[in-house]
Structures are given as structure tokens and as C-alpha cells.
C-alpha atoms as a PDB file:
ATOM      1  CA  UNK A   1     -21.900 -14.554   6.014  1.00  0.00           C
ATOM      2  CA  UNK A   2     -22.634 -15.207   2.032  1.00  0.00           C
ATOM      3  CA  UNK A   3     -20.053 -16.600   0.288  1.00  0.00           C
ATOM      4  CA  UNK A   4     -17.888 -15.888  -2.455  1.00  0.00           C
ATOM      5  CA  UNK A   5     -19.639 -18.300  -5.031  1.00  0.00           C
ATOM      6  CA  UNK A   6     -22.514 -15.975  -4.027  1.00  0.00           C
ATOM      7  CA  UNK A   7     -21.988 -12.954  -4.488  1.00  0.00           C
ATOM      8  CA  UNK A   8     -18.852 -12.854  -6.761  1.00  0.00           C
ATOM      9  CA  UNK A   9     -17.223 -10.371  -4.705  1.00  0.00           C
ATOM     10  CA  UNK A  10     -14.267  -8.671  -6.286  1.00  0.00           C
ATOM     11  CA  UNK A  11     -11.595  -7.732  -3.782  1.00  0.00           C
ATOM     12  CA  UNK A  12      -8.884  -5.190  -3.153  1.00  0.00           C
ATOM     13  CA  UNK A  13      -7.156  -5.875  -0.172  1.00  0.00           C
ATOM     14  CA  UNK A  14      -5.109  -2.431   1.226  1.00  0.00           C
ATOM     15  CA  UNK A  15      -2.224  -3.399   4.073  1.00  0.00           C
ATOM     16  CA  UNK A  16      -1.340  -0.622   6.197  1.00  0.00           C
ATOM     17  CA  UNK A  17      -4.852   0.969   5.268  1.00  0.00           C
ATOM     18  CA  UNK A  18      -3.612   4.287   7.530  1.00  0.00           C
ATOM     19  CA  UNK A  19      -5.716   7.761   8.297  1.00  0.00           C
ATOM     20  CA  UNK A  20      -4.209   9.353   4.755  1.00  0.00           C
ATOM     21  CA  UNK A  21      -3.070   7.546   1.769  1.00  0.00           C
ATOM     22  CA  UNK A  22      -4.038   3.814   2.791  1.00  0.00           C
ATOM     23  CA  UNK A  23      -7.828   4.922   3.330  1.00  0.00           C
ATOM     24  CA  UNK A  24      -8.123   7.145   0.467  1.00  0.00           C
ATOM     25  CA  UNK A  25      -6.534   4.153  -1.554  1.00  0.00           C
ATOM     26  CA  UNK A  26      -9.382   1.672   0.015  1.00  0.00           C
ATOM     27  CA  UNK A  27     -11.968   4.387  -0.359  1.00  0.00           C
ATOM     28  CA  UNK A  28     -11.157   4.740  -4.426  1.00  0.00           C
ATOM     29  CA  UNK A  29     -11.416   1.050  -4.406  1.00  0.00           C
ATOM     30  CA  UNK A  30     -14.391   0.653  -3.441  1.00  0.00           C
ATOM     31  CA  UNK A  31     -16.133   3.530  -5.351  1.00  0.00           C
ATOM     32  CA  UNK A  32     -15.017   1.377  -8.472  1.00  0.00           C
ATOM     33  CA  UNK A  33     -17.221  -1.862  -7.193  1.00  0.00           C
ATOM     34  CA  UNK A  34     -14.554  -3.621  -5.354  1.00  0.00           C
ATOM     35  CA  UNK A  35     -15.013  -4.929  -1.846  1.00  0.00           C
ATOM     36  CA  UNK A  36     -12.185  -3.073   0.193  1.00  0.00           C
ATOM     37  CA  UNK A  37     -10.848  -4.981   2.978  1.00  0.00           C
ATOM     38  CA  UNK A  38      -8.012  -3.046   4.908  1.00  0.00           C
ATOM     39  CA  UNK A  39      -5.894  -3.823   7.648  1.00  0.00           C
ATOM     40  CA  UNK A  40      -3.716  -2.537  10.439  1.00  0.00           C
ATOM     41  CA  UNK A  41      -2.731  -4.202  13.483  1.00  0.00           C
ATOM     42  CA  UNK A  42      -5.140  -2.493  15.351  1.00  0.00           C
ATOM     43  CA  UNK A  43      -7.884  -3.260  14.012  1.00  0.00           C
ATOM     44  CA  UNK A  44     -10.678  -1.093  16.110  1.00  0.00           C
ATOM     45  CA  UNK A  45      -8.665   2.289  14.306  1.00  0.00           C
ATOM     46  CA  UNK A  46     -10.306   1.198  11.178  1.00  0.00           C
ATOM     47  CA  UNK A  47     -13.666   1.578  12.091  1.00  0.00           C
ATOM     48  CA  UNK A  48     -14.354   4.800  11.233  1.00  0.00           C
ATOM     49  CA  UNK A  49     -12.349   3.914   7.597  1.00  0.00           C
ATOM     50  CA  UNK A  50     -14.873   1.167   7.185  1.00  0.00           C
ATOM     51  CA  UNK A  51     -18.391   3.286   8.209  1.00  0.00           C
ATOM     52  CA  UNK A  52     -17.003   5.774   5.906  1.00  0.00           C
ATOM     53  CA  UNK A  53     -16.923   3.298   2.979  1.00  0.00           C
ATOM     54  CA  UNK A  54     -20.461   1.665   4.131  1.00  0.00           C
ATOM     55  CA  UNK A  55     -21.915   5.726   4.176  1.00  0.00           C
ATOM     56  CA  UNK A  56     -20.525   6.501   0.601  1.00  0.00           C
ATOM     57  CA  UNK A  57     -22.193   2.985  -0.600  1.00  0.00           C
ATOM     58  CA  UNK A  58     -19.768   0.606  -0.698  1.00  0.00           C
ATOM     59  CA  UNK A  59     -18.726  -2.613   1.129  1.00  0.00           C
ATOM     60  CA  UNK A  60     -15.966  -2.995   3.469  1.00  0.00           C
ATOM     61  CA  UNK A  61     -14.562  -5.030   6.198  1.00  0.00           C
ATOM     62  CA  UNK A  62     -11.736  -4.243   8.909  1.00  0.00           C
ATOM     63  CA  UNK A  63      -8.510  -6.812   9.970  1.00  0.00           C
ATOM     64  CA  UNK A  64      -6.689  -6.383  12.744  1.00  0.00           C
ATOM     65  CA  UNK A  65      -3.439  -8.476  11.347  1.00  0.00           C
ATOM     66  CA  UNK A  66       0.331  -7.724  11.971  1.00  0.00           C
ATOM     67  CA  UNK A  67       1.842  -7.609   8.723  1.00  0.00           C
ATOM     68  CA  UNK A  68       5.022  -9.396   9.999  1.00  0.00           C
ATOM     69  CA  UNK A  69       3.734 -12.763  11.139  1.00  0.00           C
ATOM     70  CA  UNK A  70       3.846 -15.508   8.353  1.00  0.00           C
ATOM     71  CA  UNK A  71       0.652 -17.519  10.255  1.00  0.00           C
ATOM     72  CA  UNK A  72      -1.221 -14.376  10.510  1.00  0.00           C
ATOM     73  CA  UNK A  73      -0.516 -13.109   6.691  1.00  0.00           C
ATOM     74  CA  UNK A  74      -1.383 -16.787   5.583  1.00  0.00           C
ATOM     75  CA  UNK A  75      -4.755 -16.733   7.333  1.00  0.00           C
ATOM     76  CA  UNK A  76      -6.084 -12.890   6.444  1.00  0.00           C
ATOM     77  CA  UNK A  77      -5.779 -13.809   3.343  1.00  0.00           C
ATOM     78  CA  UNK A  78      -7.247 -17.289   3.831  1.00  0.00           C
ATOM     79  CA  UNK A  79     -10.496 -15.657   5.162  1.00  0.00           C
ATOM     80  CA  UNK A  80     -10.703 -13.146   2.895  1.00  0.00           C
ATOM     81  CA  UNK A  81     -10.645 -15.387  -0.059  1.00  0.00           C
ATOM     82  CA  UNK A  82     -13.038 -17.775   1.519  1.00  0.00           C
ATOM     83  CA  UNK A  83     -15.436 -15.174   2.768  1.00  0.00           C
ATOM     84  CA  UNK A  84     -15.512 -12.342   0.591  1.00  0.00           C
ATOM     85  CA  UNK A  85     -14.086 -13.278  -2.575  1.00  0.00           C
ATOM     86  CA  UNK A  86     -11.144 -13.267  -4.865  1.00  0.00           C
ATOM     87  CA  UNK A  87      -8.437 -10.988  -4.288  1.00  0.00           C
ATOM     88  CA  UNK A  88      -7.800  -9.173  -7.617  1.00  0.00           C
ATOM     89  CA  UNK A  89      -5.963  -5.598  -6.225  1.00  0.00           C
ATOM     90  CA  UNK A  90      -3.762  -5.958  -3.496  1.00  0.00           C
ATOM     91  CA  UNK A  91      -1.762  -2.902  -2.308  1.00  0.00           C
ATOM     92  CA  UNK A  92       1.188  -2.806   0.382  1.00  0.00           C
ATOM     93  CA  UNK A  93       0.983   0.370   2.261  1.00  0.00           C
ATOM     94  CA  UNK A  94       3.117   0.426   5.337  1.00  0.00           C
ATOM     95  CA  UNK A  95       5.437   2.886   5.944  1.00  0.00           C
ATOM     96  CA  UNK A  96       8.105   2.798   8.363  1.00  0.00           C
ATOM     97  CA  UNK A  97       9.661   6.011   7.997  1.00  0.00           C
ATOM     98  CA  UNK A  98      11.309   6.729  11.542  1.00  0.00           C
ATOM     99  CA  UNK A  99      15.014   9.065  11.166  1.00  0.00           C
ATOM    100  CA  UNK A 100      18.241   8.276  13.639  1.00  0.00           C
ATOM    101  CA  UNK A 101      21.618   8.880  12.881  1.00  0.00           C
ATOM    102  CA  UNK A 102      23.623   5.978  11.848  1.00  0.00           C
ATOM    103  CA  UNK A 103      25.876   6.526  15.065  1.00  0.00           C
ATOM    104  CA  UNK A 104      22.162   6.107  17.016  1.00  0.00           C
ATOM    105  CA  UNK A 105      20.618   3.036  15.399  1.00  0.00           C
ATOM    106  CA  UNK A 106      20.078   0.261  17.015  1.00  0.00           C
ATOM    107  CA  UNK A 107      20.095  -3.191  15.341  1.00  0.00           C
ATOM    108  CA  UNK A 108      16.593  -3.405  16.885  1.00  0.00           C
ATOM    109  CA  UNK A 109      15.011  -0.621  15.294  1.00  0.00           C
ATOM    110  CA  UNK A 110      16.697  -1.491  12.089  1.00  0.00           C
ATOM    111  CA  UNK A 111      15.044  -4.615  11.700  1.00  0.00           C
ATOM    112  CA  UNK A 112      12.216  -3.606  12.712  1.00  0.00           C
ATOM    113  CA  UNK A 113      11.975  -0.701  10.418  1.00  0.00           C
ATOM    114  CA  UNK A 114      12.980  -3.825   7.822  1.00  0.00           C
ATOM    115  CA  UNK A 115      10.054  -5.819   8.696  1.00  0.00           C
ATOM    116  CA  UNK A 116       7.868  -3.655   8.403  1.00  0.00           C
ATOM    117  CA  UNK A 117       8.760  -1.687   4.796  1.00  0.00           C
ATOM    118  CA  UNK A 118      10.203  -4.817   3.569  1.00  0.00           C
ATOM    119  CA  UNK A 119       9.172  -8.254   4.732  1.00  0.00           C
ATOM    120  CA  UNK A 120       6.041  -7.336   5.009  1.00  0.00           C
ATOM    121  CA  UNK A 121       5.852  -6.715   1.345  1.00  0.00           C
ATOM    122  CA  UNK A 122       7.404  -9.861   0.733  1.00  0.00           C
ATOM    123  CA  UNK A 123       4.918 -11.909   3.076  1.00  0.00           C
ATOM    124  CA  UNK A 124       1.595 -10.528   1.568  1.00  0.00           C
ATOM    125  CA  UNK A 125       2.228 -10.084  -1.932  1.00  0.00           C
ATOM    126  CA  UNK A 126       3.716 -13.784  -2.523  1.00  0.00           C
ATOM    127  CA  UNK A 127       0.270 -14.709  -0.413  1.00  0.00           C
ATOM    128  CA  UNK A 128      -1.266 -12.364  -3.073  1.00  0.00           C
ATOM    129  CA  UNK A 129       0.398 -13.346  -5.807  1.00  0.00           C
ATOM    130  CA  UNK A 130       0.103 -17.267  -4.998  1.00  0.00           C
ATOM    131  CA  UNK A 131      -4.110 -16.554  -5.196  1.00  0.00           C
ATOM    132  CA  UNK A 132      -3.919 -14.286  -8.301  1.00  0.00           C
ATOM    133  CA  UNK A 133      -1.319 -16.513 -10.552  1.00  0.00           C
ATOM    134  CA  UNK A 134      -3.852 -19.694 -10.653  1.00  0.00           C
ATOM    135  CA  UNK A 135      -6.538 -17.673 -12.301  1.00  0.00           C
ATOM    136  CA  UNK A 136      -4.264 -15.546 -14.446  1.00  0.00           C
ATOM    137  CA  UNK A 137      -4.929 -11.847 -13.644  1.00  0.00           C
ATOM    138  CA  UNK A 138      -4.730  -9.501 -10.796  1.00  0.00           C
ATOM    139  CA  UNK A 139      -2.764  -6.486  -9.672  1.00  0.00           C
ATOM    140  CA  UNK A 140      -0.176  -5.691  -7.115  1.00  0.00           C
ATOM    141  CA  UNK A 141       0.934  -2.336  -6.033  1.00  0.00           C
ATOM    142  CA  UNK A 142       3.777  -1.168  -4.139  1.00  0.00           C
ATOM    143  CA  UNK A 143       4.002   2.013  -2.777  1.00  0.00           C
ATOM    144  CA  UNK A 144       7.497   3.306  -2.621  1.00  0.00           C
ATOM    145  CA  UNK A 145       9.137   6.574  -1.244  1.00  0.00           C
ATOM    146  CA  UNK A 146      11.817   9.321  -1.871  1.00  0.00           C
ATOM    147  CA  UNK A 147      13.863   6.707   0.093  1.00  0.00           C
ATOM    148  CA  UNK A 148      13.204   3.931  -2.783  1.00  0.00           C
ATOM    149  CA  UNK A 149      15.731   5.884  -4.867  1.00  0.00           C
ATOM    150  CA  UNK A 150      18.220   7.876  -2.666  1.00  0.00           C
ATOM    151  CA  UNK A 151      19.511   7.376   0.785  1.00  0.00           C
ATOM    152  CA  UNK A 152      19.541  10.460   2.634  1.00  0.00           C
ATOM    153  CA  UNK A 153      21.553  11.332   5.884  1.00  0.00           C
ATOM    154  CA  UNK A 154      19.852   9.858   9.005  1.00  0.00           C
ATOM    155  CA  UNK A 155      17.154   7.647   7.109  1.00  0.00           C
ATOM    156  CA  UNK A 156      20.202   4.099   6.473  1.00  0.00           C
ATOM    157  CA  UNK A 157      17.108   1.749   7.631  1.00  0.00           C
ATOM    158  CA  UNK A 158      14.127   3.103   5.742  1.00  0.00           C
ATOM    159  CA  UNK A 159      16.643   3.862   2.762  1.00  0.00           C
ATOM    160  CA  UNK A 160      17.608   0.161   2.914  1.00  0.00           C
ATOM    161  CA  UNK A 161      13.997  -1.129   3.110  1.00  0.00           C
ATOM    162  CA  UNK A 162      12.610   0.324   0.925  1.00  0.00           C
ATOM    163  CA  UNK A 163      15.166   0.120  -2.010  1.00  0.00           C
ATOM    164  CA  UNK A 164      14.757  -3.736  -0.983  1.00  0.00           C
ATOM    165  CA  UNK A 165      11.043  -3.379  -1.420  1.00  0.00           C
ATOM    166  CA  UNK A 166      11.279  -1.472  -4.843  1.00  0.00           C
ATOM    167  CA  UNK A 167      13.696  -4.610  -6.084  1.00  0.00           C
ATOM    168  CA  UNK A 168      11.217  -6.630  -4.747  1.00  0.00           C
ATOM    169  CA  UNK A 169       8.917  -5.488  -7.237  1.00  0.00           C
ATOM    170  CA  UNK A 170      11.073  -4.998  -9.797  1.00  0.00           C
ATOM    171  CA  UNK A 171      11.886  -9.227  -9.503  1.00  0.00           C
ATOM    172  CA  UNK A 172       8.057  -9.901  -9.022  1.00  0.00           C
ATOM    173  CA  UNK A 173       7.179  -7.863 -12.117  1.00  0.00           C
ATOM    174  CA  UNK A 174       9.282  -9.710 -14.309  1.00  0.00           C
ATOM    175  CA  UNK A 175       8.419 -12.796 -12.939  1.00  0.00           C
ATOM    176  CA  UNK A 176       4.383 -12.560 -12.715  1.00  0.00           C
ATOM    177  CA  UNK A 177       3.580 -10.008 -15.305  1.00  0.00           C
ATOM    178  CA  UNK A 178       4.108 -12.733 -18.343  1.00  0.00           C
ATOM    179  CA  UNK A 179       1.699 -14.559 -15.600  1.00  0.00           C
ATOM    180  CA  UNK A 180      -1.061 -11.977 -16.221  1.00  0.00           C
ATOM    181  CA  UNK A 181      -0.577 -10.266 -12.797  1.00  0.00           C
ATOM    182  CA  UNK A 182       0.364  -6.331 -13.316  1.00  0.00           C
ATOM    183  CA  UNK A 183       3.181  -5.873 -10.411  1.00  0.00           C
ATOM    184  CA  UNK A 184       3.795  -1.632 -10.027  1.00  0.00           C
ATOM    185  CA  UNK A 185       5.968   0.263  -7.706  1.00  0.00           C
ATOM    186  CA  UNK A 186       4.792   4.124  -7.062  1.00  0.00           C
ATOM    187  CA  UNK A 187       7.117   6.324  -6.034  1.00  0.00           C
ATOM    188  CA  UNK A 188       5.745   9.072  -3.479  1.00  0.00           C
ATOM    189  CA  UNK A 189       8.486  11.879  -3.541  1.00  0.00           C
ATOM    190  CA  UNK A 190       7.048  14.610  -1.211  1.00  0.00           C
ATOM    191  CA  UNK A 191       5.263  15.327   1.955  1.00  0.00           C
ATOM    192  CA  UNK A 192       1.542  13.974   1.996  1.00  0.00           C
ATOM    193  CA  UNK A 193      -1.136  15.657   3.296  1.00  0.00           C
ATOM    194  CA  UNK A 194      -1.193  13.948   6.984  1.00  0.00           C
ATOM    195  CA  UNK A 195      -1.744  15.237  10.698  1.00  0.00           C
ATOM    196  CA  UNK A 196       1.968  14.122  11.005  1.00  0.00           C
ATOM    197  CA  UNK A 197       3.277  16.497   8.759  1.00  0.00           C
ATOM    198  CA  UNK A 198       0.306  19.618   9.846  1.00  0.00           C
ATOM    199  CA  UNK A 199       1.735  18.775  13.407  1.00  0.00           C
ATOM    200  CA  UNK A 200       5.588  18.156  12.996  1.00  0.00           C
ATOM    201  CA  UNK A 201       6.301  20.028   9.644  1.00  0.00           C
ATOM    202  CA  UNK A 202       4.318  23.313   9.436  1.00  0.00           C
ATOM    203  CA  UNK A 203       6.170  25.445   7.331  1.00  0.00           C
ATOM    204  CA  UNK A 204       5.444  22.316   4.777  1.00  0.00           C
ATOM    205  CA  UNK A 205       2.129  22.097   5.244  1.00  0.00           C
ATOM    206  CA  UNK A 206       1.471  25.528   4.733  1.00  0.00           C
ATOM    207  CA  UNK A 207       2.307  24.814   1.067  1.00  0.00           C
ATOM    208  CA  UNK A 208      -1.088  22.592   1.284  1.00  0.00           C
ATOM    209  CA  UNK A 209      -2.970  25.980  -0.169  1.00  0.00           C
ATOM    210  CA  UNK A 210      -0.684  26.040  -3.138  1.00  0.00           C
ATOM    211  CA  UNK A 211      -0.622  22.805  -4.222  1.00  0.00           C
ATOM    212  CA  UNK A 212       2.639  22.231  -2.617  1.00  0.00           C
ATOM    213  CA  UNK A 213       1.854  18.682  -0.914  1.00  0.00           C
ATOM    214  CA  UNK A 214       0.406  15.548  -1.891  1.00  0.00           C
ATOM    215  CA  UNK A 215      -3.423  15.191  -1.436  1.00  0.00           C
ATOM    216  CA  UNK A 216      -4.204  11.432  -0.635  1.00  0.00           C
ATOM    217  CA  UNK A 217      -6.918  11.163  -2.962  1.00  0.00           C
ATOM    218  CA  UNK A 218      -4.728  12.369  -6.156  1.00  0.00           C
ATOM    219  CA  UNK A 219      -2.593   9.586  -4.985  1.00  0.00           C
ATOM    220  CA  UNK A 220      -5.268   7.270  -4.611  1.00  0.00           C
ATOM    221  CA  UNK A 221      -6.550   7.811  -8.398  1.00  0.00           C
ATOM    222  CA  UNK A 222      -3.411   7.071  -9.805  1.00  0.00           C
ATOM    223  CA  UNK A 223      -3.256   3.626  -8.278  1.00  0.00           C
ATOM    224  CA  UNK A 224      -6.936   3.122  -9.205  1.00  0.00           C
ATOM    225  CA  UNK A 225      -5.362   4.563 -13.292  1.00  0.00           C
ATOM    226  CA  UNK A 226      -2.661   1.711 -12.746  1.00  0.00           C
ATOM    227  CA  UNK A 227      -4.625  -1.265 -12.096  1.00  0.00           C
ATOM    228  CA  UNK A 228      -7.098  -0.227 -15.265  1.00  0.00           C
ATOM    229  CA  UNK A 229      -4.412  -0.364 -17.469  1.00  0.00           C
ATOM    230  CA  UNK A 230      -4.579  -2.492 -20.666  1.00  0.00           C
ATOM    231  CA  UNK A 231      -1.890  -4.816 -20.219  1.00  0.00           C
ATOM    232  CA  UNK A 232      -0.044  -4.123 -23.787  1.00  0.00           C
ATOM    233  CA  UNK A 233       0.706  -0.760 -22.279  1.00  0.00           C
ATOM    234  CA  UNK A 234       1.404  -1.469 -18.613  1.00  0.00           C
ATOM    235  CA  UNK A 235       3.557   0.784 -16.186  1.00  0.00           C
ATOM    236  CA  UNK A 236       5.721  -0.735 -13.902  1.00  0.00           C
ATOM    237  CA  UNK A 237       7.400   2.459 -12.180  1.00  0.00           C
ATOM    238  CA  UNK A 238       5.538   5.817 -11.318  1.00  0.00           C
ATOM    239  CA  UNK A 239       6.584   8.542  -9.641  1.00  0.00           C
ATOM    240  CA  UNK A 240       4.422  11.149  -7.878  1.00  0.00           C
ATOM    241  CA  UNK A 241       5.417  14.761  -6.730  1.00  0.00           C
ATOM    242  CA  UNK A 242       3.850  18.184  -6.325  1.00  0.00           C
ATOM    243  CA  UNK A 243       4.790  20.122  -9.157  1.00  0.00           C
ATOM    244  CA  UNK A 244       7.300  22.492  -6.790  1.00  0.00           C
ATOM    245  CA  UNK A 245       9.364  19.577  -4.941  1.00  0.00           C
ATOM    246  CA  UNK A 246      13.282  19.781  -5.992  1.00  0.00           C
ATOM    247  CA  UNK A 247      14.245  16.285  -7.118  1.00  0.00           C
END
């Protein structure tokens, strides 16, 4: 494989690079020149997310990596650096968005729903960030949720993630962005365009036609608008909705 030094590959590294927004995110990426590499624990259901990428022109490689392992984090991002090149977007993209009543929830599921929207985060954006920091610029992006904000009846674990994830940000922005390293947190506030929600939500899907729900690739361009920011006019919170969700 050519190496870095070579070929001076910039990288944006997508975790949790999923059928809707995680792809589209990776698939923006790479239309602007970066190398996308994307990841999911499985990795053989990102092979039709990488061909995609390779048909349109661009470069891209697949991971299989679970999010949640310290050894495995440490050496994705090990081999990326060392053979494709720098990391200089990284985005966290798992979601972990499963309901149960309080009454219901097991202390199982609850951490588990934790290590995935949280930890997680934590794990691969201080491996990020300890990569970026030494040469002074790079971006990391968070994306967040209705749940970042409010805690809604039946979601206590995802609500508690991912307001931990959002002041995870919040203590990495103010630490890394006098660093050079643009930290953001987008909130997502609405249903996405997704088979889930065609499948388990129709009556909100049918909205789709009216610009009711949120098309993956609109949310895709606004994290490609973040990390092209000048830096004297950086954003550190954004929140995206269709224009007809109540909020």
C-alpha cells in the first residue's frame, strides 16, 4: 500500500458510518478531496458505502472496529494514520437510540446504550484529538440529538448519553480549540430520512414529500460548512430541523 509521505493523503475518518447520515457524511467528504475511511463493527456492511465512493471518484477504505474497545480504537486509528494519512476531520456518528420505560431498563442496556453514544465519543476523539493537537489543526464533530437537550419519557439512557456526549464537546472545545482543533456538536432535532423511520414511523415519513424530514445529504453539507469555517468565526453548537418540527 503507498504511504502517507506519498501521497499526502488527507483524511476524514466517519465512526458509525451507517446506511443514512454516516454515509452521506463520508460521501461529502470525499467529494471535497479527502480520503474517507468509515467504520462499523461489521465491517462487510460497508462495502457497498465504499464502491459507492470509488464509483463517484473518490477514495475510500472500510473498518470493521467496535467503537467501545480502547485496543481496537487505539489501533484503527494507528493504521489509518500510518497507511493513509493524517487524520484532519473526524466525526462520531453512533447512535444508540433504543426507548424502554424507566420501570423496564435494565442496568445492562443502560450501559450499553452509554458506551455506545458516550464512551465511544470519548475513546475516538481523544485518539483523534491526540493526532490532530501535535500538528495544530483539525476538526472534530459530534453529532448530537433531540435527546442532547431534553429528556423525554422512556428515552433516561439515550437522554443521559448523549447530554454526556454534548458536555463532552463542550469541555473538548474549550480545551483544543485555542489548540487549533475546531471541536462542534450538531444537534439533529427530527426524524431523518432512514428505512427505520419509512418502516416503523409512516405517518412521519410521509412528510418526506413536503420537506417534513431530514434528508442525509442536507445534513451532510452542513458538517462539510463546519469544518470550512475560518477559525475567527467558528461555531461550536448547531442545530438542524425541518422547518415544520415543534421544538
Amino acid at each position: 500500500m503507498t504511504t502517507p509521505e506519498t501521497t499526502a493523503a488527507k483524511v476524514a475518518l466517519v465512526v458509525g458510518a451507517g446506511d443514512a447520515t454516516g454515509g452521506a457524511i463520508a460521501r461529502r467528504f470525499a467529494a471535497g478531496g479527502y480520503t474517507a475511511c468509515v467504520t462499523r463493527r461489521d465491517a462487510a456492511k460497508l462495502e457497498a458505502l465504499v464502491e459507492a465512493i470509488r464509483a463517484a471518484g473518490g477514495t475510500a477504505h472500510g473498518y470493521g472496529s467496535d467503537a467501545r474497545r480502547e485496543e481496537e480504537v487505539v489501533a484503527l486509528v494507528d493504521r489509518i494514520e500510518r497507511e493513509v494519512g493524517p487524520i484532519e476531520v473526524f466525526v462520531f456518528n453512533i447512535g444508540a437510540n433504543v426507548p424502554s420505560s424507566i420501570l423496564d431498563e435494565t442496568a445492562r442496556k443502560y450501559m450499553k446504550i452509554w458506551e455506545m453514544a458516550c464512551f465511544a465519543g470519548f475513546l475516538n476523539a481523544r485518539e483523534a484529538a491526540r493526532r490532530m493537537v501535535p500538528r495544530g489543526k483539525g476538526t472534530i464533530l459530534f453529532t448530537g440529538a433531540t435527546a442532547s437537550l431534553r429528556g423525554s419519557a422512556h428515552f433516561a439512557a439515550f437522554a443521559g448519553a448523549k447530554h454526556a456526549l454534548r458536555a463532552l464537546a463542550q469541555s473538548m472545545a474549550r480545551e483544543l480549540g485555542p489548540r487549533g482543533i475546531h471541536v462542534a456538536h450538531v444537534v439533529v432535532d427530527g426524524a431523518i430520512d432512514t428505512e427505520f423511520i419509512r418502516e416503523n414511523f409512516p405517518e412521519r415519513y410521509a412528510l418526506k414529500d413536503r420537506d417534513g424530514i431530514l434528508n442525509p445529504e442536507h445534513i451532510a453539507q452542513n458538517y462539510w460548512y463546519l469544518h470550512t469555517q475560518p477559525r475567527d468565526a467558528w461555531t461550536f453548537e448547531m442545530d438542524l430541523r425541518p422547518y415544520m418540527e415543534t421544538w
